[in-house]
C-alpha atoms as a PDB file:
ATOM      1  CA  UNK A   1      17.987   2.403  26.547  1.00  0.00           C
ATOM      2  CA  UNK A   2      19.585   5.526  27.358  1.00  0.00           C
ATOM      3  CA  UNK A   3      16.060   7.648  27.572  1.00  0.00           C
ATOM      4  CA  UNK A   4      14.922   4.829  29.833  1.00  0.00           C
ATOM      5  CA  UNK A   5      17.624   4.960  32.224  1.00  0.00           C
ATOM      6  CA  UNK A   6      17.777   8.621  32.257  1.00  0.00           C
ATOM      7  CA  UNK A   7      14.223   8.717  32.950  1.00  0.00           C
ATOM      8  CA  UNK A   8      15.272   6.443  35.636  1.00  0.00           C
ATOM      9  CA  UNK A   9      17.649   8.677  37.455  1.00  0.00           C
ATOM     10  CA  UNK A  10      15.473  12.047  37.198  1.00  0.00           C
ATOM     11  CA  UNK A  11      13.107   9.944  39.044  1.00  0.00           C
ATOM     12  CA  UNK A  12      15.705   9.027  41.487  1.00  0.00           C
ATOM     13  CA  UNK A  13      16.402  12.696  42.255  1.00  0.00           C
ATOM     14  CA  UNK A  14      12.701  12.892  43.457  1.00  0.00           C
ATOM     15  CA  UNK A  15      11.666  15.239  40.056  1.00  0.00           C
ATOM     16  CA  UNK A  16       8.792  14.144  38.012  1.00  0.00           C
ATOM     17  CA  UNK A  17       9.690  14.302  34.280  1.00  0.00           C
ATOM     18  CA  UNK A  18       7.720  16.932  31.908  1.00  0.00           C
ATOM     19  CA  UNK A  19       5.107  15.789  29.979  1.00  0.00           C
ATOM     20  CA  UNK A  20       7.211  16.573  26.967  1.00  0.00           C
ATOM     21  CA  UNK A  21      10.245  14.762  28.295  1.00  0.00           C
ATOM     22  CA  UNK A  22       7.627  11.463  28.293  1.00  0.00           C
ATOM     23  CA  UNK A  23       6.491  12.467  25.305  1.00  0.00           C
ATOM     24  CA  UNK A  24       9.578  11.975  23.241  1.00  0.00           C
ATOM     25  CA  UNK A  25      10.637   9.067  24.980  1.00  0.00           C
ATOM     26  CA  UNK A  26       7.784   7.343  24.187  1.00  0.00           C
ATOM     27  CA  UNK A  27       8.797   8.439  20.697  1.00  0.00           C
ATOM     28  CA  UNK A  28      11.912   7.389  20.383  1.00  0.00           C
ATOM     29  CA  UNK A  29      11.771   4.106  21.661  1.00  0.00           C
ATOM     30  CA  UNK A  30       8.847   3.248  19.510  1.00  0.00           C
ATOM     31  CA  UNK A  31      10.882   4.384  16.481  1.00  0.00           C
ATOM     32  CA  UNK A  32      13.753   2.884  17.825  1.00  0.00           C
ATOM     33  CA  UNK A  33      11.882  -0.977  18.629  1.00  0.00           C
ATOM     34  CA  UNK A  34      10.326  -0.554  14.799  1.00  0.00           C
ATOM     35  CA  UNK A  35      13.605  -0.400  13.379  1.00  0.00           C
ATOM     36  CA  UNK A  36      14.885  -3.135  15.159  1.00  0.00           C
ATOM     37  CA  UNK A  37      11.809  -5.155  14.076  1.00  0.00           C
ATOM     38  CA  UNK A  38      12.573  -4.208  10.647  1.00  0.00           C
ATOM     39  CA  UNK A  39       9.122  -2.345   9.958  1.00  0.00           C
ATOM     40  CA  UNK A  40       8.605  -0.708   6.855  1.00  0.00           C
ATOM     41  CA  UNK A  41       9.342   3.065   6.637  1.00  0.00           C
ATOM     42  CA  UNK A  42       6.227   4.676   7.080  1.00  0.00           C
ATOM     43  CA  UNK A  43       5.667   2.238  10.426  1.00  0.00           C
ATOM     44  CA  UNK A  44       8.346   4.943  11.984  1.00  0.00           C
ATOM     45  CA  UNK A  45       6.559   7.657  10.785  1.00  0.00           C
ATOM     46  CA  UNK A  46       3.864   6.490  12.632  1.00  0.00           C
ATOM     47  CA  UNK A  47       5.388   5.776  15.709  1.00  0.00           C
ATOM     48  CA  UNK A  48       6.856   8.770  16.242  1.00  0.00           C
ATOM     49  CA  UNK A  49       4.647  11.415  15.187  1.00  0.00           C
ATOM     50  CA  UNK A  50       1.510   9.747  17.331  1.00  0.00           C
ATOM     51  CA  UNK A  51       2.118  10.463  20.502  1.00  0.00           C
ATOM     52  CA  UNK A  52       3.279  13.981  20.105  1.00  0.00           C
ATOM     53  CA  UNK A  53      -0.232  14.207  18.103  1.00  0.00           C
ATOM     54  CA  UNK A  54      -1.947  12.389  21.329  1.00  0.00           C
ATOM     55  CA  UNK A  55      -0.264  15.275  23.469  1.00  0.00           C
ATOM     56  CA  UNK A  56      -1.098  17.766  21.522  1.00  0.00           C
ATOM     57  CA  UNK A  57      -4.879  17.033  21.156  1.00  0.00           C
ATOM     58  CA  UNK A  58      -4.500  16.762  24.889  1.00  0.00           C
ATOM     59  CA  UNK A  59      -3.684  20.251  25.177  1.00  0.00           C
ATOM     60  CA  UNK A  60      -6.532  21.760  23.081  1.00  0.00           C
ATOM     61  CA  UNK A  61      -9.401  20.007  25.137  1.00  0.00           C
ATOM     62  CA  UNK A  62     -11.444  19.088  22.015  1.00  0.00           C
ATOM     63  CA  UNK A  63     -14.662  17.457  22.615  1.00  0.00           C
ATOM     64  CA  UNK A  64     -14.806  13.575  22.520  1.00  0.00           C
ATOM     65  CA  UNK A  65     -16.889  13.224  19.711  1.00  0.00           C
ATOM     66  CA  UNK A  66     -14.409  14.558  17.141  1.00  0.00           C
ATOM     67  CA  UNK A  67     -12.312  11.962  18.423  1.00  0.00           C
ATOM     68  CA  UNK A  68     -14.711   9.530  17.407  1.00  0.00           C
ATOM     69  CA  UNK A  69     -15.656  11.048  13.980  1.00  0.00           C
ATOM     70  CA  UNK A  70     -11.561  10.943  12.935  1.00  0.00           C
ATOM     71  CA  UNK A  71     -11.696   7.492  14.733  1.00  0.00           C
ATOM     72  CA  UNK A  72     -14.522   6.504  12.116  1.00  0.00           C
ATOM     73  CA  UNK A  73     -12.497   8.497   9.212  1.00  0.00           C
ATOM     74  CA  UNK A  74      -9.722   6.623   9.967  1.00  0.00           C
ATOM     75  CA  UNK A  75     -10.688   3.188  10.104  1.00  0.00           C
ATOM     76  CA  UNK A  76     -12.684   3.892   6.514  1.00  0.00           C
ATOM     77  CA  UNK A  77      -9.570   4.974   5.352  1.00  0.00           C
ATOM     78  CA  UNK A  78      -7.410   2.429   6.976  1.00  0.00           C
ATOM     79  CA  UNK A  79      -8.683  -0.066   7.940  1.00  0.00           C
ATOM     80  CA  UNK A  80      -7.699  -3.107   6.394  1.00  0.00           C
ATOM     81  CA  UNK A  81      -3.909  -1.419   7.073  1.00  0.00           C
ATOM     82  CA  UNK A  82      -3.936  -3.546  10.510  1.00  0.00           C
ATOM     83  CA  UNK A  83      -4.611  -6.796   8.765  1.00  0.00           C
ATOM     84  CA  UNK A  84      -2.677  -6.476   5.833  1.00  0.00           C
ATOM     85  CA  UNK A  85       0.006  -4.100   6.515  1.00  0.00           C
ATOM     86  CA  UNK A  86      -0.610  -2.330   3.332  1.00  0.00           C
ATOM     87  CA  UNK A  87      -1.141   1.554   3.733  1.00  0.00           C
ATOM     88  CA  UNK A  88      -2.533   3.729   1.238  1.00  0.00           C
ATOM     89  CA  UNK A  89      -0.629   4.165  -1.602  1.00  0.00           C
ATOM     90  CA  UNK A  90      -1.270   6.184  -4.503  1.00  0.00           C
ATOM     91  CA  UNK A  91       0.211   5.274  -8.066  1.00  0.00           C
ATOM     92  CA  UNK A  92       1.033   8.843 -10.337  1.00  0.00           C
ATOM     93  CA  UNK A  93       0.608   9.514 -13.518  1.00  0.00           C
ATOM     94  CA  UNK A  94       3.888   8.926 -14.813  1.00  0.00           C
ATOM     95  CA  UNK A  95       3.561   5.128 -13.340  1.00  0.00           C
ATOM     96  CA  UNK A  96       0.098   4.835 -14.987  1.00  0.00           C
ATOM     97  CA  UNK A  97       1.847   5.555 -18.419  1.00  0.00           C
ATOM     98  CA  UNK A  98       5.045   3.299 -17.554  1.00  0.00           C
ATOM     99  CA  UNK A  99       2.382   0.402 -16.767  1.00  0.00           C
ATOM    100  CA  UNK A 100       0.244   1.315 -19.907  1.00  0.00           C
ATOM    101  CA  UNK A 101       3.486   1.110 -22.126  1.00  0.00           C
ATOM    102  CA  UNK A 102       4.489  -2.388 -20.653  1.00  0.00           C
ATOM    103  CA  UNK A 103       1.163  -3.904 -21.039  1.00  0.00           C
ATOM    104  CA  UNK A 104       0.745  -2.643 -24.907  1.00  0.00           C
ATOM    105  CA  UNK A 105       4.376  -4.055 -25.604  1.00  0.00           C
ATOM    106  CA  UNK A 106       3.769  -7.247 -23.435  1.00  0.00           C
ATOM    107  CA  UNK A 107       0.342  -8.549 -22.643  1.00  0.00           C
ATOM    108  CA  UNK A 108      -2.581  -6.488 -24.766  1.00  0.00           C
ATOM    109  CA  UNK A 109      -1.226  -7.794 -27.905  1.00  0.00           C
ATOM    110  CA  UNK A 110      -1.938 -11.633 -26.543  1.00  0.00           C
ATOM    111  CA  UNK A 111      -5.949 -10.780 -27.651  1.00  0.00           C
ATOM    112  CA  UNK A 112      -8.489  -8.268 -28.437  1.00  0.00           C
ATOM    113  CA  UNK A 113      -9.958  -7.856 -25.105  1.00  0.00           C
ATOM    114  CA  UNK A 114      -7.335  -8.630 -21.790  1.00  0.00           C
ATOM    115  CA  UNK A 115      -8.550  -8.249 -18.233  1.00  0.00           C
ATOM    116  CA  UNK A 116      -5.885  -6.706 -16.092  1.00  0.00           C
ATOM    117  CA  UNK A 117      -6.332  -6.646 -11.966  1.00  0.00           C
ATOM    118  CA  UNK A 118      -5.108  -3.772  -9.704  1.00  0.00           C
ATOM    119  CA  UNK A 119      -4.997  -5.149  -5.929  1.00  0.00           C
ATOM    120  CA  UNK A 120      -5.129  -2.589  -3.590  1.00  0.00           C
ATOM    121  CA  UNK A 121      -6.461  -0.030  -6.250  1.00  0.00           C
ATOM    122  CA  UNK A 122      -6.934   2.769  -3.547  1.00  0.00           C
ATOM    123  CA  UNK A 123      -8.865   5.407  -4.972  1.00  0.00           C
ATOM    124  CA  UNK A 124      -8.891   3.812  -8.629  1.00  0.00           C
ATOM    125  CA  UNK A 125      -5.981   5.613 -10.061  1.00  0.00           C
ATOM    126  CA  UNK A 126      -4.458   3.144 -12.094  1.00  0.00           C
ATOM    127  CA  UNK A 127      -7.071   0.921 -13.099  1.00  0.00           C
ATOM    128  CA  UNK A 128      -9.407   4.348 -14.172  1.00  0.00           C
ATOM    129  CA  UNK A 129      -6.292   6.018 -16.069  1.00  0.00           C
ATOM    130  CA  UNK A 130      -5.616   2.735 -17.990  1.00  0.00           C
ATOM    131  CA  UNK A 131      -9.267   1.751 -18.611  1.00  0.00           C
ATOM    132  CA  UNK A 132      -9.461   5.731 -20.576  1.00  0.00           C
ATOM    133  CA  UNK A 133      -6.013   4.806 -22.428  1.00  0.00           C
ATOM    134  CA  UNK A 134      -7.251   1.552 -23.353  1.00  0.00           C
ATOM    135  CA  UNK A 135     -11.020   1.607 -23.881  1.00  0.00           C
ATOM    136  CA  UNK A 136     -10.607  -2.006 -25.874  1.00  0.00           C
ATOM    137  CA  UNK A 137      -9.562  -4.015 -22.254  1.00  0.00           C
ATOM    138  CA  UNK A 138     -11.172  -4.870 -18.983  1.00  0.00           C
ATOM    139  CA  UNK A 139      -9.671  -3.281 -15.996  1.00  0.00           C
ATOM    140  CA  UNK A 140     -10.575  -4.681 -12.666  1.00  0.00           C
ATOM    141  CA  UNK A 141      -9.330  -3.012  -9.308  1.00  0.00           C
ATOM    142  CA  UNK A 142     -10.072  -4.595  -5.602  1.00  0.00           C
ATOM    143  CA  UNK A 143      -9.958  -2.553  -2.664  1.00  0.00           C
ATOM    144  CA  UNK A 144     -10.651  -3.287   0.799  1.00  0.00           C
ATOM    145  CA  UNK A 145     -11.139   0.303   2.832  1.00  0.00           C
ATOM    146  CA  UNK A 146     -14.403   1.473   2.228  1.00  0.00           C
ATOM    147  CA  UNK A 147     -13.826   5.474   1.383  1.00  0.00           C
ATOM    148  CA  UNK A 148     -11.123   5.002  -0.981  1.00  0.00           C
ATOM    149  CA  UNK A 149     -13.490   2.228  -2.613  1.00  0.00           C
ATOM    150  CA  UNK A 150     -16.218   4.860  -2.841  1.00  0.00           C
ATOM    151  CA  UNK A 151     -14.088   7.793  -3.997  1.00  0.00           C
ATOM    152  CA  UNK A 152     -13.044   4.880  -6.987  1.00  0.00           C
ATOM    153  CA  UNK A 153     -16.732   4.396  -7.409  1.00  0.00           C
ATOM    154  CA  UNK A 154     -17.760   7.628  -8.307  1.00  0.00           C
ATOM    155  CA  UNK A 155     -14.393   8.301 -10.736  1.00  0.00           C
ATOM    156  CA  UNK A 156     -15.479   5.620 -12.901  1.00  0.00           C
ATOM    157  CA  UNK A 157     -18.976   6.423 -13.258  1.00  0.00           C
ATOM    158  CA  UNK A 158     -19.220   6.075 -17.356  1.00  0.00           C
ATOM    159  CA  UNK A 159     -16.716   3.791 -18.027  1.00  0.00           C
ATOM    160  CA  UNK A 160     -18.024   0.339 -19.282  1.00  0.00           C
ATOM    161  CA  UNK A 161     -14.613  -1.340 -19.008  1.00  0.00           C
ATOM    162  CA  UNK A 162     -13.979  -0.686 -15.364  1.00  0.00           C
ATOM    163  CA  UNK A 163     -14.774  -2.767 -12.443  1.00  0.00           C
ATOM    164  CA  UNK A 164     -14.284  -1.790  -9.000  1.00  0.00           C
ATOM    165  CA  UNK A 165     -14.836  -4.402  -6.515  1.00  0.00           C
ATOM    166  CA  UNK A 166     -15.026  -3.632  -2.127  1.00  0.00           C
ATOM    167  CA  UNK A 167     -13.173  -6.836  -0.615  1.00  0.00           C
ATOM    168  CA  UNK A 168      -9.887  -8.529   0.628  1.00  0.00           C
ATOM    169  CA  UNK A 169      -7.713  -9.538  -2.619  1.00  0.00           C
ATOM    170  CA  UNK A 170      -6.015 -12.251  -0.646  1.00  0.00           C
ATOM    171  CA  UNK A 171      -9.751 -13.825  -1.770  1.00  0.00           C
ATOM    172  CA  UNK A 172     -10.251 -12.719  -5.201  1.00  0.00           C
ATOM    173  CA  UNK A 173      -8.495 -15.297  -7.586  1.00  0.00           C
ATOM    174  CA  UNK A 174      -5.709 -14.191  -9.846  1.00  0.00           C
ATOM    175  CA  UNK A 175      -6.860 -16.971 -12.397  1.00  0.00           C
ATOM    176  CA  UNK A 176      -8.280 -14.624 -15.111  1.00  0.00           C
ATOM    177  CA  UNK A 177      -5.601 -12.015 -15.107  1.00  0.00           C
ATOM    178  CA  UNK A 178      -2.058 -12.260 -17.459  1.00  0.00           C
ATOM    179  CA  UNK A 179      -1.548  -9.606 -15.867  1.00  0.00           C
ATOM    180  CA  UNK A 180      -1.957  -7.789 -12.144  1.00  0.00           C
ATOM    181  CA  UNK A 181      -0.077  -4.679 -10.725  1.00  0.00           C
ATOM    182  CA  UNK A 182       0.688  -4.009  -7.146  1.00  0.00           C
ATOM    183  CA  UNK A 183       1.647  -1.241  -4.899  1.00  0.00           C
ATOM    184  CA  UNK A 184       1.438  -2.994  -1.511  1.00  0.00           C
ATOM    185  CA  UNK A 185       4.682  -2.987   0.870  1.00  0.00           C
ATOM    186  CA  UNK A 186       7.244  -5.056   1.703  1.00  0.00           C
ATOM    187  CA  UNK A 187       5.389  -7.630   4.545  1.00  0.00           C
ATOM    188  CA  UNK A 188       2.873  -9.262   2.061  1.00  0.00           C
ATOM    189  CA  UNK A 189       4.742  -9.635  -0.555  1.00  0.00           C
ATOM    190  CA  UNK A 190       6.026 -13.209  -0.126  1.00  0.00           C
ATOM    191  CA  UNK A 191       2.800 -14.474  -0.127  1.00  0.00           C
ATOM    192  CA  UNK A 192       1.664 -12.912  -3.165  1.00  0.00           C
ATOM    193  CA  UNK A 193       4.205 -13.757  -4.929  1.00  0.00           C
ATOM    194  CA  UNK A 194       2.677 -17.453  -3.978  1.00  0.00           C
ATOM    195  CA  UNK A 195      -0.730 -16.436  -4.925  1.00  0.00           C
ATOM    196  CA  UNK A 196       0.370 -15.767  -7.988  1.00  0.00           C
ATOM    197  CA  UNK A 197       2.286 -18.492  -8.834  1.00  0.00           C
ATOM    198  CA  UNK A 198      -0.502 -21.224  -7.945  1.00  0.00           C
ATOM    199  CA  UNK A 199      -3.466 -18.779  -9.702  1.00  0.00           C
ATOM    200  CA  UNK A 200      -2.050 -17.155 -12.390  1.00  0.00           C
ATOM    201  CA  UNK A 201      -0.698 -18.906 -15.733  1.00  0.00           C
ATOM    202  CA  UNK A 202       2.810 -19.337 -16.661  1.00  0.00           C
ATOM    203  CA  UNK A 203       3.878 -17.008 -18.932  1.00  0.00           C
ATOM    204  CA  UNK A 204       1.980 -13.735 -17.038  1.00  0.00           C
ATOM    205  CA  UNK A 205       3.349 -10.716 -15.169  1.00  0.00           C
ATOM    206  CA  UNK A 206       3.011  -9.514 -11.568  1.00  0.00           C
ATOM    207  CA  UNK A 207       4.344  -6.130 -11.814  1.00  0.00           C
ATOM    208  CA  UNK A 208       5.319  -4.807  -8.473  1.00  0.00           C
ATOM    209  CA  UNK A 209       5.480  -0.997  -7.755  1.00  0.00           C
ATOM    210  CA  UNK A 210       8.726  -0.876  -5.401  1.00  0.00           C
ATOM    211  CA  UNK A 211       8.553  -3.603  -3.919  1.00  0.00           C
ATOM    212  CA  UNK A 212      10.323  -6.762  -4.068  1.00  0.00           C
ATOM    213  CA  UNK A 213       9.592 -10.496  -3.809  1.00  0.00           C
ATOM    214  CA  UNK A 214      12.372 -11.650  -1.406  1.00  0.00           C
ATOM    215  CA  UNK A 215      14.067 -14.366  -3.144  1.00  0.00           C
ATOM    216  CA  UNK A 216      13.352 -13.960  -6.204  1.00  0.00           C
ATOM    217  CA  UNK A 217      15.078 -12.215  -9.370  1.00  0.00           C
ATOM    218  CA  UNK A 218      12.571  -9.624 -11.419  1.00  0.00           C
ATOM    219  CA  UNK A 219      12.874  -9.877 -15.515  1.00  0.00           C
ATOM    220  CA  UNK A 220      13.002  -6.401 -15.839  1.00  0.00           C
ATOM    221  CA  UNK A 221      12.923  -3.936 -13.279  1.00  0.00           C
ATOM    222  CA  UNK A 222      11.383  -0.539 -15.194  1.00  0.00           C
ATOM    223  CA  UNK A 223      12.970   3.602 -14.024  1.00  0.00           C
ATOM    224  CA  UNK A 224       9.653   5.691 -13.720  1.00  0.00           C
ATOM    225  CA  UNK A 225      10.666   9.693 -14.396  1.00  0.00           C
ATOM    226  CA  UNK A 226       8.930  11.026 -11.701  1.00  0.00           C
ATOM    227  CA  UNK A 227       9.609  12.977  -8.164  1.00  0.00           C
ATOM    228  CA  UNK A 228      10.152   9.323  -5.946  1.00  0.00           C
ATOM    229  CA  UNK A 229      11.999   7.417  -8.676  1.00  0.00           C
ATOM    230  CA  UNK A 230       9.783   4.861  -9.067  1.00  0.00           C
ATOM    231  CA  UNK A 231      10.791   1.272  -9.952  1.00  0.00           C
ATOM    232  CA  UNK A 232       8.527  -1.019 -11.274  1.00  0.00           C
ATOM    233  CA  UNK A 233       9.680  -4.521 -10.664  1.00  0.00           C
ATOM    234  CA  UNK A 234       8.114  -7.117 -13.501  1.00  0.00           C
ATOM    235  CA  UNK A 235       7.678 -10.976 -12.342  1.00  0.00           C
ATOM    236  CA  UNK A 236       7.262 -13.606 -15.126  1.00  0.00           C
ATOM    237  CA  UNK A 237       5.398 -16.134 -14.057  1.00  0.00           C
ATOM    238  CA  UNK A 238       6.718 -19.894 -14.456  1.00  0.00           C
ATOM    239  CA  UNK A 239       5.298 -23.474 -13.919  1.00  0.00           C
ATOM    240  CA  UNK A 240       8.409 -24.353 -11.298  1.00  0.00           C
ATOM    241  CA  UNK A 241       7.214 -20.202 -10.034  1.00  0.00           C
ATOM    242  CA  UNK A 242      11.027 -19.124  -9.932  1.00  0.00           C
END
């Protein structure tokens, strides 16, 4: 409020603001409407390095079709981010081994071949790290942005026990799984936690890679050693899905 109404009185004094000046208004007030809405952390990231970005580009007169090939690069990135406000995340190797550790203690010993599903498995790190650590079990991942799909594609050409499926996971059934992981954010996470209770069988695990179902107590909630502190939250699921 304070940019805006000193915007309001340069223009009263007859002088036209810099482009700069604009520049990180527009900034700041994006950042500062996001937090008021509560948006997740990167959301102010975004707001407020994209229109400096916009300026900038503005100054370098690049040619319009570059614009269009990042536009393209972007939304095969991206673009299911819009719909499902889920960015890109990518899971490290010290979470691959925390995950591999709870399913041998928890969930591989329930049979001699488990299927496991990674929603939102980005470029395929943790369902191609745990199919090579557990060669015996099925490891399915779903993603919906095409390049990260592809990039998955061609990391698990070989491996027999891996399958890597292009779609929207709010349509692929959780029936067959005791166990999925998830590294979404914090705005879909209510209504997977739904999802899994009406598809999944009592007695499995949603384990949740930071973040929380609102409402609703973890069994466990695991310390990953690594740079971010991970926490993996584990969900038991029940027939009354408490």
């Amino acid at each position: 409020m304070a940019l805006v109404l000193g915007l309001m009185a340069i223009g009263a004094l007859g002088q036209t603001p810099s482009l700069w000046i604009l520049v990180a208004s527009q900034a700041v007030l994006a950042c500062g409407s996001a937090w008021l809405l509560r948006s997740d952390a990167w959301w102010l990231w975004i707001h407020g390095l994209f229109p400096v970005a916009v300026a900038l580009a503005n100054t370098l007169e690049i040619h319009s079709g570059w614009y269009l090939a990042a536009f393209i690069v972007l939304v095969l990135i991206f673009g299911p981010t819009v719909r499902n406000r889920v960015p890109l995340y990518l899971s490290n190797q010290q979470t691959v081994q925390a995950v591999s550790d709870l399913l041998s203690a928890e969930i591989f010993k329930s049979g001699p071949s488990v299927s496991v599903l990674d929603i939102g498995s980005g470029t395929g790190t943790m369902t191609i790290s745990l199919a090579r650590l557990h060669p015996e079990h099925q490891f399915d991942g779903i993603e919906g942005a095409w390049m990260p799909y592809l990039i998955s594609k061609m990391k698990a050409l070989g491996l027999a026990n891996t399958r890597l499926i292009h779609g929207d996971f709010w349509r692929h059934s959780l029936a067959p799984y005791p166990a999925v992981y998830a590294f979404l954010s914090t705005e879909p996470m209510p209504r997977l936690w739904q999802k899994a209770c009406s598809e999944m069988q009592p007695g499995s695990v949603l384990i949740s890679n930071s973040f929380q179902v609102p409402g609703v107590t973890p069994e466990r909630v695991l310390q990953v050693d690594d740079g971010r502190q991970t926490e993996l939250l584990v969900y038991r699921i029940t027939r009354d899905g408490r």
